[in-house]
N, C-alpha and C. Protein backbone atom coordinates (compact mmCIF):
# COMPACT_ATOMS: atom_id res chain seq x y z
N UNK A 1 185.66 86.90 52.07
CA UNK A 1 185.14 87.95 51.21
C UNK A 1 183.67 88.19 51.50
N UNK A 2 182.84 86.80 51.85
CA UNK A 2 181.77 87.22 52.17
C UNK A 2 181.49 87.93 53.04
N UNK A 3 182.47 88.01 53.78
CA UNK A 3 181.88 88.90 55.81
C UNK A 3 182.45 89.85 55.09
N UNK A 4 183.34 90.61 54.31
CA UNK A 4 183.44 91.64 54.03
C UNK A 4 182.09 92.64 53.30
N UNK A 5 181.38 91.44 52.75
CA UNK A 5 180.10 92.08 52.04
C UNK A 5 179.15 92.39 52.47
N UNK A 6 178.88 91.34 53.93
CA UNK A 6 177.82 91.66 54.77
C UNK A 6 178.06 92.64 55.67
N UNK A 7 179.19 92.66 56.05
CA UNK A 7 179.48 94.00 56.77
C UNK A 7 179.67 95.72 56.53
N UNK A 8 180.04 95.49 55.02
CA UNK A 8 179.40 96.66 54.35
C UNK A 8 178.60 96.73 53.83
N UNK A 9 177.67 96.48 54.56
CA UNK A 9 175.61 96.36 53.97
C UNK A 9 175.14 96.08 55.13
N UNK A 10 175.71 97.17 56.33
CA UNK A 10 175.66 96.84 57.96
C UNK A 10 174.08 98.25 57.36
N UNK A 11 173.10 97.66 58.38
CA UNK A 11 172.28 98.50 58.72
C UNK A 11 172.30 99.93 59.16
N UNK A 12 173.95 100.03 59.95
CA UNK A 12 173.83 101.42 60.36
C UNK A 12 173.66 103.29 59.11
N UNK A 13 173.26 103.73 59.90
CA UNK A 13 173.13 104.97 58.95
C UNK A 13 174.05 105.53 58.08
N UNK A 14 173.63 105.72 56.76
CA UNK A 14 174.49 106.32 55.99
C UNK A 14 175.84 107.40 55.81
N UNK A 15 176.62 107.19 55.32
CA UNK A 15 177.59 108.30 55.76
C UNK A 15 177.27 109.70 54.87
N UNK A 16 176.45 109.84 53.83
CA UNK A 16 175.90 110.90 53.87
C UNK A 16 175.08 111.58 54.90
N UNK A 17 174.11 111.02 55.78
CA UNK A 17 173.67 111.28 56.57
C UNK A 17 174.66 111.63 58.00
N UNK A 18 175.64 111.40 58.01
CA UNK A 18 176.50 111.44 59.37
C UNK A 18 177.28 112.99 58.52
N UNK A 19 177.65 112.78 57.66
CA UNK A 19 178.51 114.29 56.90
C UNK A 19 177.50 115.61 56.95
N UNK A 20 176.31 115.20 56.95
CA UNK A 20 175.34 116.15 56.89
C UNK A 20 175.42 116.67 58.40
N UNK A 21 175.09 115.84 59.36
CA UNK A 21 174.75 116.29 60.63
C UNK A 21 176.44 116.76 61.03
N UNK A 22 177.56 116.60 60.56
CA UNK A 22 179.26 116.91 60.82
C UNK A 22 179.31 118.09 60.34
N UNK A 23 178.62 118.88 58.73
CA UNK A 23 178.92 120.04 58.32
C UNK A 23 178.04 120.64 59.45
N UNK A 24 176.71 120.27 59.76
CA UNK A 24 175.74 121.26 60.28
C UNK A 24 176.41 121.73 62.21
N UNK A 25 177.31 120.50 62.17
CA UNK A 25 177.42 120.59 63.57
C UNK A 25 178.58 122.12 63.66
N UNK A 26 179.68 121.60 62.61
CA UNK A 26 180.83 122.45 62.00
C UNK A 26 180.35 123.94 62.33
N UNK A 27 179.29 124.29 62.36
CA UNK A 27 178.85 125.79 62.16
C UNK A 27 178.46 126.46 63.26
N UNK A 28 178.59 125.74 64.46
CA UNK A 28 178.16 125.95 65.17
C UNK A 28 179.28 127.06 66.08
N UNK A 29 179.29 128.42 66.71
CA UNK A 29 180.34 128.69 66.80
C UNK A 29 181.69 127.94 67.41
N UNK A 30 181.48 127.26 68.51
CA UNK A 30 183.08 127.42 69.12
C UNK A 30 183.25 125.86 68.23
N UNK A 31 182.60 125.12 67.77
CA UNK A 31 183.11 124.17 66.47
C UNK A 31 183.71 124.87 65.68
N UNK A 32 182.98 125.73 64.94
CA UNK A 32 183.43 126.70 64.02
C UNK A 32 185.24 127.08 63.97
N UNK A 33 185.02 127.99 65.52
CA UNK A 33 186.31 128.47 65.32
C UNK A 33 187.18 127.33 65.96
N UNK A 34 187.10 126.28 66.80
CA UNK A 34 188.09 125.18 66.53
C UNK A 34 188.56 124.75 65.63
N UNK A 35 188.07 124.36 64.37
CA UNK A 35 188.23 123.60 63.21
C UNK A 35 189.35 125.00 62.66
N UNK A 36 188.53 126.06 62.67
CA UNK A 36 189.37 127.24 61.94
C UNK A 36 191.30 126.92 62.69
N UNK A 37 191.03 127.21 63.69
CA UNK A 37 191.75 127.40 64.34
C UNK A 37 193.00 125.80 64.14
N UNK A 38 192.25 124.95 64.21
CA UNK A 38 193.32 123.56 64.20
C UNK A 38 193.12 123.51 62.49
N UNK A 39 192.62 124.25 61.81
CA UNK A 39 193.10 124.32 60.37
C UNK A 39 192.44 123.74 59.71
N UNK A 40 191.73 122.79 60.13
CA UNK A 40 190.16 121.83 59.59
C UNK A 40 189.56 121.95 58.54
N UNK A 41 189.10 121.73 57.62
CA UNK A 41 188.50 122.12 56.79
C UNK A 41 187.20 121.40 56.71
N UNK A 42 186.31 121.56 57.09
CA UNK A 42 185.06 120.80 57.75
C UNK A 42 184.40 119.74 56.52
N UNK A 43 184.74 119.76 55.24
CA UNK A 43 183.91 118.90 54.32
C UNK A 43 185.10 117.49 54.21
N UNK A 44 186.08 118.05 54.13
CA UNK A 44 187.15 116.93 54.36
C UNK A 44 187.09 116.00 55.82
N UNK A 45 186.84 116.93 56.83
CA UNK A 45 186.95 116.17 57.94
C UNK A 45 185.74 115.08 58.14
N UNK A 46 184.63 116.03 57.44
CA UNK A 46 183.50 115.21 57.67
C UNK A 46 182.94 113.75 56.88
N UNK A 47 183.84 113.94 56.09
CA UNK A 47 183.87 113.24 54.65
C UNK A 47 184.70 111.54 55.76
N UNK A 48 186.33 112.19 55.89
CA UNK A 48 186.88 111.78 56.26
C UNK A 48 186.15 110.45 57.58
N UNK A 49 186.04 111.35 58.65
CA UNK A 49 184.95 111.10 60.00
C UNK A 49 183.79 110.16 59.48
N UNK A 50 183.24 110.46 58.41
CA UNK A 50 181.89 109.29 58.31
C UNK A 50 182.80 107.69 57.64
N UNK A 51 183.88 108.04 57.24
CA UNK A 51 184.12 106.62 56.92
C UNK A 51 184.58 106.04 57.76
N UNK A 52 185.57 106.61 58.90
CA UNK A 52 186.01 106.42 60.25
C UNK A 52 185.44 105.34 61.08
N UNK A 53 183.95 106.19 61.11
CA UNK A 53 183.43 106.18 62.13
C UNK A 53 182.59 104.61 61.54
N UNK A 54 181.88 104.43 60.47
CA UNK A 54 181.29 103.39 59.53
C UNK A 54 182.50 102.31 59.99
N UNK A 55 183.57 102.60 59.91
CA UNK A 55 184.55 101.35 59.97
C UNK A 55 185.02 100.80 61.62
N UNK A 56 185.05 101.74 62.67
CA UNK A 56 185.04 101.81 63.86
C UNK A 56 184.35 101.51 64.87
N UNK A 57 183.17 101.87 64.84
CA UNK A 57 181.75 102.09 65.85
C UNK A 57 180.78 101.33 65.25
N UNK A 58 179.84 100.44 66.16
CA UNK A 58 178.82 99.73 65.78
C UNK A 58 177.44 100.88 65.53
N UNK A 59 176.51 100.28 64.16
CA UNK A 59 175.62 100.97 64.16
C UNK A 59 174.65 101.76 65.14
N UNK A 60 174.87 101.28 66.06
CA UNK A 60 173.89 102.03 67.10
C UNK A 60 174.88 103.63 67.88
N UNK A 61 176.20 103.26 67.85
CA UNK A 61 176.90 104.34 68.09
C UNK A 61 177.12 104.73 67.25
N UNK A 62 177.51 105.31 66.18
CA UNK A 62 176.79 105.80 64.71
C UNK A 62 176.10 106.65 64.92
N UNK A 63 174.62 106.11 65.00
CA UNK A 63 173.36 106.82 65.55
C UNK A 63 173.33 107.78 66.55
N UNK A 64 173.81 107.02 67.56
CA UNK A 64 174.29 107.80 69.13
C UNK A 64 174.85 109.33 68.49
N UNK A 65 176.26 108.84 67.55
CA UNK A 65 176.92 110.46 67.29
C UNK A 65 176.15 111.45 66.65
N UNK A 66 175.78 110.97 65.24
CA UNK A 66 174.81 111.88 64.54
C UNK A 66 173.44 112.45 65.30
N UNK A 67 173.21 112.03 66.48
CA UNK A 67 171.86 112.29 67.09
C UNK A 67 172.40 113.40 67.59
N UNK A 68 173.67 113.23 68.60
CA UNK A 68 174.73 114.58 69.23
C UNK A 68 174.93 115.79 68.33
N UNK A 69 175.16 115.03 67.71
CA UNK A 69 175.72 116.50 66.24
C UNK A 69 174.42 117.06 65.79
N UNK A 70 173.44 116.52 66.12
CA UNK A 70 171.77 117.11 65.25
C UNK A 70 171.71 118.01 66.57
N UNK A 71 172.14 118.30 67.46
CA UNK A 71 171.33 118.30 68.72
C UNK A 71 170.18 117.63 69.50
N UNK A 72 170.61 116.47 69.60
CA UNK A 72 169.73 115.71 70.21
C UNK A 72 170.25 115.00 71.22
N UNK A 73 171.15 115.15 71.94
CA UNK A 73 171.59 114.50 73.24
C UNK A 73 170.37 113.63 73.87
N UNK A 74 169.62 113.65 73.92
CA UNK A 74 168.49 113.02 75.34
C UNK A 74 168.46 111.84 74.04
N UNK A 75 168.52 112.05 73.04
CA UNK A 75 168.04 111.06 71.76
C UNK A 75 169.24 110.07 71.89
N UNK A 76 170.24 110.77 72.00
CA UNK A 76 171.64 110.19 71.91
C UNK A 76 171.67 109.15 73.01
N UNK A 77 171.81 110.13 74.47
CA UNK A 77 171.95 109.13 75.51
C UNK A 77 170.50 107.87 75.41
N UNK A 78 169.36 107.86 75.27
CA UNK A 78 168.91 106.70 74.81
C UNK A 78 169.17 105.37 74.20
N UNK A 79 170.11 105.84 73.64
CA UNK A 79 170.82 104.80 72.61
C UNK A 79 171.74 104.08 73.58
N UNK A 80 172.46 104.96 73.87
CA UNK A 80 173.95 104.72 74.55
C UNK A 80 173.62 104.04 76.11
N UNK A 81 172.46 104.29 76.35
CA UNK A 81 172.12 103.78 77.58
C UNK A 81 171.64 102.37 77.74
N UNK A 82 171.35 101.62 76.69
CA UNK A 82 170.97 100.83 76.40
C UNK A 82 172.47 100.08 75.97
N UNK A 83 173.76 100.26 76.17
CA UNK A 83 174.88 99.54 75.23
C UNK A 83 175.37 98.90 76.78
N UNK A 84 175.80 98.20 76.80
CA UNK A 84 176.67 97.37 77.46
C UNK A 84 177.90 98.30 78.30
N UNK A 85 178.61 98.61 79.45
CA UNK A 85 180.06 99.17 79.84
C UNK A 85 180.61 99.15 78.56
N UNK A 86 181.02 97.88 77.92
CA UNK A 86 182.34 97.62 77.44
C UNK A 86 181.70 97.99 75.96
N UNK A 87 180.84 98.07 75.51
CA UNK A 87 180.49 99.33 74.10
C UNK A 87 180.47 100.48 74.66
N UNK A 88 179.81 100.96 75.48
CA UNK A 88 179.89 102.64 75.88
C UNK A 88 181.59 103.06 75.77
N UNK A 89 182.48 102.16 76.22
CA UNK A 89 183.93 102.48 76.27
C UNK A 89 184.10 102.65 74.88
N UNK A 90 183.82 101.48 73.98
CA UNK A 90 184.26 101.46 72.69
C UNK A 90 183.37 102.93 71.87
N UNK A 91 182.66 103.03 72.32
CA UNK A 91 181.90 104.15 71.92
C UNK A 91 182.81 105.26 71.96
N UNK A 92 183.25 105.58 73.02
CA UNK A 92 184.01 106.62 73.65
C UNK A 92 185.49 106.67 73.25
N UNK A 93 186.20 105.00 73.15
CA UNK A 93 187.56 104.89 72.04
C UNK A 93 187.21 105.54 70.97
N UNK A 94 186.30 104.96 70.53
CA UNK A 94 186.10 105.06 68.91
C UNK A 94 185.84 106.60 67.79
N UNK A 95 185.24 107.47 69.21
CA UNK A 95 185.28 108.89 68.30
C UNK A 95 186.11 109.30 68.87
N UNK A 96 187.07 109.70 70.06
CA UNK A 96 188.56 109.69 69.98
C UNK A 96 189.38 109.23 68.64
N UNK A 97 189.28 107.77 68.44
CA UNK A 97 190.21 107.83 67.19
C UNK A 97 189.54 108.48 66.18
N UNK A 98 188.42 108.43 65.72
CA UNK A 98 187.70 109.12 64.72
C UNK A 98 188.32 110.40 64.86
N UNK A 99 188.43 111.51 65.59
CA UNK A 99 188.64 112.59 65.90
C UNK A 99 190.29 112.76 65.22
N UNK A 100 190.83 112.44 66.18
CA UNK A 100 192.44 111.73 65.98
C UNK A 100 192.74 112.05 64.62
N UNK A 101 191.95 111.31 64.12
CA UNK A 101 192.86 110.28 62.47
C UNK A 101 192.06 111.59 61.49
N UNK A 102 191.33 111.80 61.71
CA UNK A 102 190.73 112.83 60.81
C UNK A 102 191.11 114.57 60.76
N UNK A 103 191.80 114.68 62.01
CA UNK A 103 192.33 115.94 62.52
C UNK A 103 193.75 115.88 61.86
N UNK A 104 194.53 114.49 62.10
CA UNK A 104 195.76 114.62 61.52
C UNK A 104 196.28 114.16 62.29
N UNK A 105 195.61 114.10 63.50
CA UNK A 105 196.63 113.86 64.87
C UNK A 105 196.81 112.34 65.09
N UNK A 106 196.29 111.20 64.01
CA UNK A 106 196.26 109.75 64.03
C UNK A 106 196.79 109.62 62.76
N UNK A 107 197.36 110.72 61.84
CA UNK A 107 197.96 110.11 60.88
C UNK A 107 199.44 109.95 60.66
């Protein structure tokens, strides 16, 4: 029970903060009309996606995504450049399933 406690009181960034940068990303057009289009409803998904991703991905990939979604790639790859092969993979599993499970297509 205890590693359950310390691990949800993980340093990484808030999932308000990740839903924020998911709606803002949402608006962007061809996001936009994807989500429209696969039926999405962007506060659910995003809602959905930050707990995903909190339960999936280590704090620093976390960071990595929400930096992407702010528009900040060069910010992003910083992060990611610094991870190990075998996290960059998990990085790369991990918003796949995020994606997946939140679309419908992992449920």
């Amino acid at each position: 029970m205890l590693t359950a406690l310390v691990g949800a009181c993980s340093s990484g960034p808030s999932e308000s903060e990740f839903v924020a940068a998911c709606m803002k990303e949402g608006e962007k057009g061809a996001n936009k009309a994807l989500r429209r289009e696969m039926g999405v409803k962007s506060d659910e998904f995003c809602k959905c996606a930050a707990k995903a991703a909190r339960a999936t991905l280590s704090a620093d990939a976390q960071q990595a995504m929400i930096l992407d979604m702010q528009g900040k790639p060069g910010e992003a790859r910083a992060i990611t450049s610094k991870m190990s092969e075998s996290q960059q993979m998990a990085f790369m599993k991990g918003g796949i399933e995020v994606f997946g499970k939140c679309t419908g297509g992992g449920r």
